[in-house]
Protein backbone atom coordinates (compact mmCIF):
# COMPACT_ATOMS: atom_id res chain seq x y z
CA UNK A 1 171.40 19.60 116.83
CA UNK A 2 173.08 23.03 116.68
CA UNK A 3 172.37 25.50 113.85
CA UNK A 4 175.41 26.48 111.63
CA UNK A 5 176.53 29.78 112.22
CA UNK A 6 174.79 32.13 109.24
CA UNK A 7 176.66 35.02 108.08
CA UNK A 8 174.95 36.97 104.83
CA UNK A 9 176.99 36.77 101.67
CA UNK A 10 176.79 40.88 101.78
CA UNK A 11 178.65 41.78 105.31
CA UNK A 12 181.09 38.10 104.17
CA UNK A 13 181.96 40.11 101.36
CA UNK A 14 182.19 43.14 103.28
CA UNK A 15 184.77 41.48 105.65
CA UNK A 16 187.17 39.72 103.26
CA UNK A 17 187.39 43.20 101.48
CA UNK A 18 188.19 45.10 104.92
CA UNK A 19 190.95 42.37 105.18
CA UNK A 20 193.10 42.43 102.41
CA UNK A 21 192.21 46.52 102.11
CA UNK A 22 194.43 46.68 105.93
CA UNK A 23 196.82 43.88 104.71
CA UNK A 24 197.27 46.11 101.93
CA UNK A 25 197.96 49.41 103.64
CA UNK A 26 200.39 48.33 105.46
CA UNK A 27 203.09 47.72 102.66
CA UNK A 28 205.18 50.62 100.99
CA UNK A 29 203.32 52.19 97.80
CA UNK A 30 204.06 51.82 93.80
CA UNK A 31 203.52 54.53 91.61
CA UNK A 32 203.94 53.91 87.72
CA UNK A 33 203.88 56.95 85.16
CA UNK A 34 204.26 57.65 82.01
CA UNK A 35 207.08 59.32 80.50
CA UNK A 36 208.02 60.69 76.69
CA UNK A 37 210.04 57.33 76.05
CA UNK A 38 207.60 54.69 77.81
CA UNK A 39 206.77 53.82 81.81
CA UNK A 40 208.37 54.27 84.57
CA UNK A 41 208.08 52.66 87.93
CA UNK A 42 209.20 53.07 91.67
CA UNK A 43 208.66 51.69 94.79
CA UNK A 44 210.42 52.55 98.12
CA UNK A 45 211.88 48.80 98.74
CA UNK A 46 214.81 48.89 100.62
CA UNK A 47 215.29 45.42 99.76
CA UNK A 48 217.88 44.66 96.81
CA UNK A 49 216.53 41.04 95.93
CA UNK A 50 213.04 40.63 97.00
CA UNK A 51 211.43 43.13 93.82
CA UNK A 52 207.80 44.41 93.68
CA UNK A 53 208.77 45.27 90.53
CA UNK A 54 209.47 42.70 87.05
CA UNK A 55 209.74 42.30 83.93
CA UNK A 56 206.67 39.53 82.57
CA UNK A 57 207.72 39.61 78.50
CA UNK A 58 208.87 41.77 75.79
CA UNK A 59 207.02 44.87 76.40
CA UNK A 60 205.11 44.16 79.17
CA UNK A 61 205.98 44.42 83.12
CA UNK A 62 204.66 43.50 86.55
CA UNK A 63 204.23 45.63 89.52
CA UNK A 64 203.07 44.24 93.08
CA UNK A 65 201.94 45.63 96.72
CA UNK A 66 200.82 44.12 99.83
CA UNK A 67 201.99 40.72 100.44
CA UNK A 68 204.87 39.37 99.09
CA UNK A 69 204.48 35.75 98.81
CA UNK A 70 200.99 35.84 97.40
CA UNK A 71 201.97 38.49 94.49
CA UNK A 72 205.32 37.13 93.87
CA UNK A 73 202.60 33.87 93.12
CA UNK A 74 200.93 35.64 90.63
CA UNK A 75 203.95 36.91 88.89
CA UNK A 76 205.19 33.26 88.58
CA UNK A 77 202.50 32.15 86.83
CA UNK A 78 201.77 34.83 84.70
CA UNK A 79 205.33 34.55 83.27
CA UNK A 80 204.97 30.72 82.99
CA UNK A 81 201.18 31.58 81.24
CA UNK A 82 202.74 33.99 78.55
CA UNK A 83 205.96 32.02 78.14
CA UNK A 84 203.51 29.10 77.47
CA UNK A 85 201.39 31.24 75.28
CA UNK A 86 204.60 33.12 73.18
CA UNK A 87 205.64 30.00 72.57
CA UNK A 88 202.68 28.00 71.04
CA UNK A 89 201.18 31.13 68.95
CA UNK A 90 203.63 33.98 68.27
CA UNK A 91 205.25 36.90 70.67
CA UNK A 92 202.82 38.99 69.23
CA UNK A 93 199.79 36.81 70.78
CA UNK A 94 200.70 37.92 74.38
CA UNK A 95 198.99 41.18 75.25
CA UNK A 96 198.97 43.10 78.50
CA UNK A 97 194.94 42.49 78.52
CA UNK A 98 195.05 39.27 78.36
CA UNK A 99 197.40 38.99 81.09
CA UNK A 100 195.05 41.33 83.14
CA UNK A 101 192.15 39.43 82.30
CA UNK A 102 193.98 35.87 83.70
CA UNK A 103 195.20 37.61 86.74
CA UNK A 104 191.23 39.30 87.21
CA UNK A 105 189.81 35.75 87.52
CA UNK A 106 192.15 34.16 89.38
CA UNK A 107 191.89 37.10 91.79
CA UNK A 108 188.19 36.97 91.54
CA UNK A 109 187.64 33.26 92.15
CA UNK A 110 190.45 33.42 95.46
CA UNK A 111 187.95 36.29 96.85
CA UNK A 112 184.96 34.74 96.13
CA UNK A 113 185.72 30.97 96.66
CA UNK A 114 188.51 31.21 99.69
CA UNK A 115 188.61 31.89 103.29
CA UNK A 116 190.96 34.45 102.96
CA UNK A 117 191.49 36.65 100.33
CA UNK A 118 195.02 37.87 98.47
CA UNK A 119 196.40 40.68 100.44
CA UNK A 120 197.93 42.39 97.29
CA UNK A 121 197.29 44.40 94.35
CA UNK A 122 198.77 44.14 90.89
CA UNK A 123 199.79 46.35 88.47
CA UNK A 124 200.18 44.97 84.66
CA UNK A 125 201.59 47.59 81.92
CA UNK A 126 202.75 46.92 78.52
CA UNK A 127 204.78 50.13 76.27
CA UNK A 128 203.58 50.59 72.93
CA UNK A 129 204.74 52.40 69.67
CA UNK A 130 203.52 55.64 71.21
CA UNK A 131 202.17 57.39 74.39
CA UNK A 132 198.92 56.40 73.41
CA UNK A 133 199.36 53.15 72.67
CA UNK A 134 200.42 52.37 76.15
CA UNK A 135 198.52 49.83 78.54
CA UNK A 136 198.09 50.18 82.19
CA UNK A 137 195.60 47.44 83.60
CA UNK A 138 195.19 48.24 87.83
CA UNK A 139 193.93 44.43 89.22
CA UNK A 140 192.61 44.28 92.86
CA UNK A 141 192.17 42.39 95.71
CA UNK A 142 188.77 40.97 94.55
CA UNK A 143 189.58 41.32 90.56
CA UNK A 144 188.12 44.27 89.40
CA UNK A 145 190.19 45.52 86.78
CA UNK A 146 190.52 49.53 85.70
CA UNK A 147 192.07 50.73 82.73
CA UNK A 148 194.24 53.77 83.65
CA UNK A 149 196.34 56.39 81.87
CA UNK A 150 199.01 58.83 83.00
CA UNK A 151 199.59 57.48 86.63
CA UNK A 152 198.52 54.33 88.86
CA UNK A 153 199.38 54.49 92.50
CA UNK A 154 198.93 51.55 94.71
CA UNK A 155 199.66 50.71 98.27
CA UNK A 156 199.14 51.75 101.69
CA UNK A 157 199.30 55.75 100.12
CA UNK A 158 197.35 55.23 97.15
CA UNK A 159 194.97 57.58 98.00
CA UNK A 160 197.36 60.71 98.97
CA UNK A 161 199.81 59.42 96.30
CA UNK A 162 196.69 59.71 93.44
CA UNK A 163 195.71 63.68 95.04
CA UNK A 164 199.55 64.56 94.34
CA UNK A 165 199.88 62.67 90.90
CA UNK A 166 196.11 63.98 89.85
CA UNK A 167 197.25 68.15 91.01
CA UNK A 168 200.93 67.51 89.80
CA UNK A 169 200.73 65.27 86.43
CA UNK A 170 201.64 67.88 83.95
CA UNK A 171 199.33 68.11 80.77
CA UNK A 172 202.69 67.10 78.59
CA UNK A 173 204.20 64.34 79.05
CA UNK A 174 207.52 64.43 80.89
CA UNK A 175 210.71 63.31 80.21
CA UNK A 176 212.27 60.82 82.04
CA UNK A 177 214.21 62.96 84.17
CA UNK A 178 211.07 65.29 85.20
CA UNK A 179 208.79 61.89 85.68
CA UNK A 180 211.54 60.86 88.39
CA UNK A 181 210.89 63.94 90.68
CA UNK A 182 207.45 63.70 90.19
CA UNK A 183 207.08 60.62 91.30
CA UNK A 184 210.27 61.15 94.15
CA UNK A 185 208.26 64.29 95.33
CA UNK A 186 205.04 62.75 95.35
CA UNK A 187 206.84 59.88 97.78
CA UNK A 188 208.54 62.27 100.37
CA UNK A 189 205.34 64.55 100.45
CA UNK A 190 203.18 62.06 101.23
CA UNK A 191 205.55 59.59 103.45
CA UNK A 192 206.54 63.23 105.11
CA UNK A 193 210.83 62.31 104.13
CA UNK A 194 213.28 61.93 101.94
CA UNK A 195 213.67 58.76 100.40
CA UNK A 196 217.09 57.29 99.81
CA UNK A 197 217.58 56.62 95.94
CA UNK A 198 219.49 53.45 97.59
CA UNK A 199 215.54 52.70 99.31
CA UNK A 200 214.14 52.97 95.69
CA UNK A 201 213.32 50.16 93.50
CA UNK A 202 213.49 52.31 89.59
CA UNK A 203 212.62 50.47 86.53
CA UNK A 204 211.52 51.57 82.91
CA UNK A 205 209.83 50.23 80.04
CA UNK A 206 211.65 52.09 77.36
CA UNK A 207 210.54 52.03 74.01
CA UNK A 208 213.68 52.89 72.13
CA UNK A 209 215.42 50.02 73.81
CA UNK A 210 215.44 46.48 71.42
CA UNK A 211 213.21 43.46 71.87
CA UNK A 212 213.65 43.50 75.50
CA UNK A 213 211.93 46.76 76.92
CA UNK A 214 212.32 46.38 80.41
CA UNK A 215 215.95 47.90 82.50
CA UNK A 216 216.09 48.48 86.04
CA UNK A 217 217.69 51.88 87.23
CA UNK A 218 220.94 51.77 89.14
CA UNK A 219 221.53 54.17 92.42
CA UNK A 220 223.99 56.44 90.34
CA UNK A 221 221.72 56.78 87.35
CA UNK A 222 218.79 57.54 90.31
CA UNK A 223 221.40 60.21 91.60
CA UNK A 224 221.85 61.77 87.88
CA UNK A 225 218.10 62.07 87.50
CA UNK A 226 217.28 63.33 90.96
């Protein structure tokens, strides 16, 4: 009788992450920062329909890279999860960190439990009454979960994308206008061009807005700011 074929639980680990770290890098990069009046987000996605970028509840928004079918799944169910949850309790019940926390171990348990992993990180941010009251939860591949302020980049330029943001972040927090050439710059320095504002997916979670915090950005209001 043949023996199985033994591979150690250390280098299977080590080769699921390698996987979903090149599926990853070879999609276009998010970058979310903060701004005086809330986040904002954008994503070279030349696509007008197929978003990396949504709106989850009130205050709270989604932001994916890598695959598009498997984070488009998460998104699904994470709105279905706080719709579900809003509903039963109160709006007030569904938190950014608890949203992390389901996507973490559903992440997690795909990693550990599955033949392949997800080839896609998530981003999950909720705006609160102030700067520092905002939430930025950075899920990976394998559900680790960081809590981040300022800036998140993710993508196939997260590193280069996070040296810009980290030399270039100023110690104020910008305006919307200045937090839109940031994040434009630090997209043509590191992709070496000058991206569109038709390639760019825009969106904000703006504080001073009503119940509803999320808007996306239109071309011409991309060409005002830029």
């Amino acid at each position: 009788m043949p023996m199985p074929y033994y591979v150690s639980p250390e280098q299977l680990m080590k080769d699921k992450a390698d996987y979903a770290r090149k599926g990853i890098a070879r999609g276009k990069s998010v970058i979310v920062l903060e701004y005086s009046d809330g986040l904002l987000f954008i994503a070279e996605n030349p696509s007008a329909t197929l978003h990396k970028i949504s709106e989850i509840y009130d205050r709270i928004a989604f932001a994916g890279v890598g695959k598009f079918n498997e984070f488009e799944q998460l998104r699904i169910g994470g709105i279905r999860l706080v719709d579900v949850k809003g509903y039963s309790y109160s709006r007030e019940d569904v938190t950014a960190k608890g949203l992390a926390n389901a996507y973490s171990q559903s992440l997690g348990n795909i990693f550990t439990s599955e033949l392949k992993p997800y080839e896609c990180e998530v981003l999950v941010a909720a705006v609160g009454d102030a700067t520092e009251t905002n939430e930025l939860f950075h899920i990976l591949y394998d559900g680790s979960v960081t809590d981040r302020q300022e800036w998140v980049a993710m993508g196939g330029q997260a590193d280069a994308l996070g040296t810009y943001l980290k030399e270039k972040y100023p110690s104020k927090t910008p305006d919307l206008g200045k937090a839109m050439k940031l994040g434009n710059d630090a997209l043509r320095s590191v992709e070496g061009r000058a991206v569109a504002p038709e390639a760019l997916e825009v969106a904000v979670l703006d504080r001073t807005r009503g119940r509803r915090k999320f808007s996306r950005l239109s071309p011409e209001e991309l060409q005002k700011l830029l």
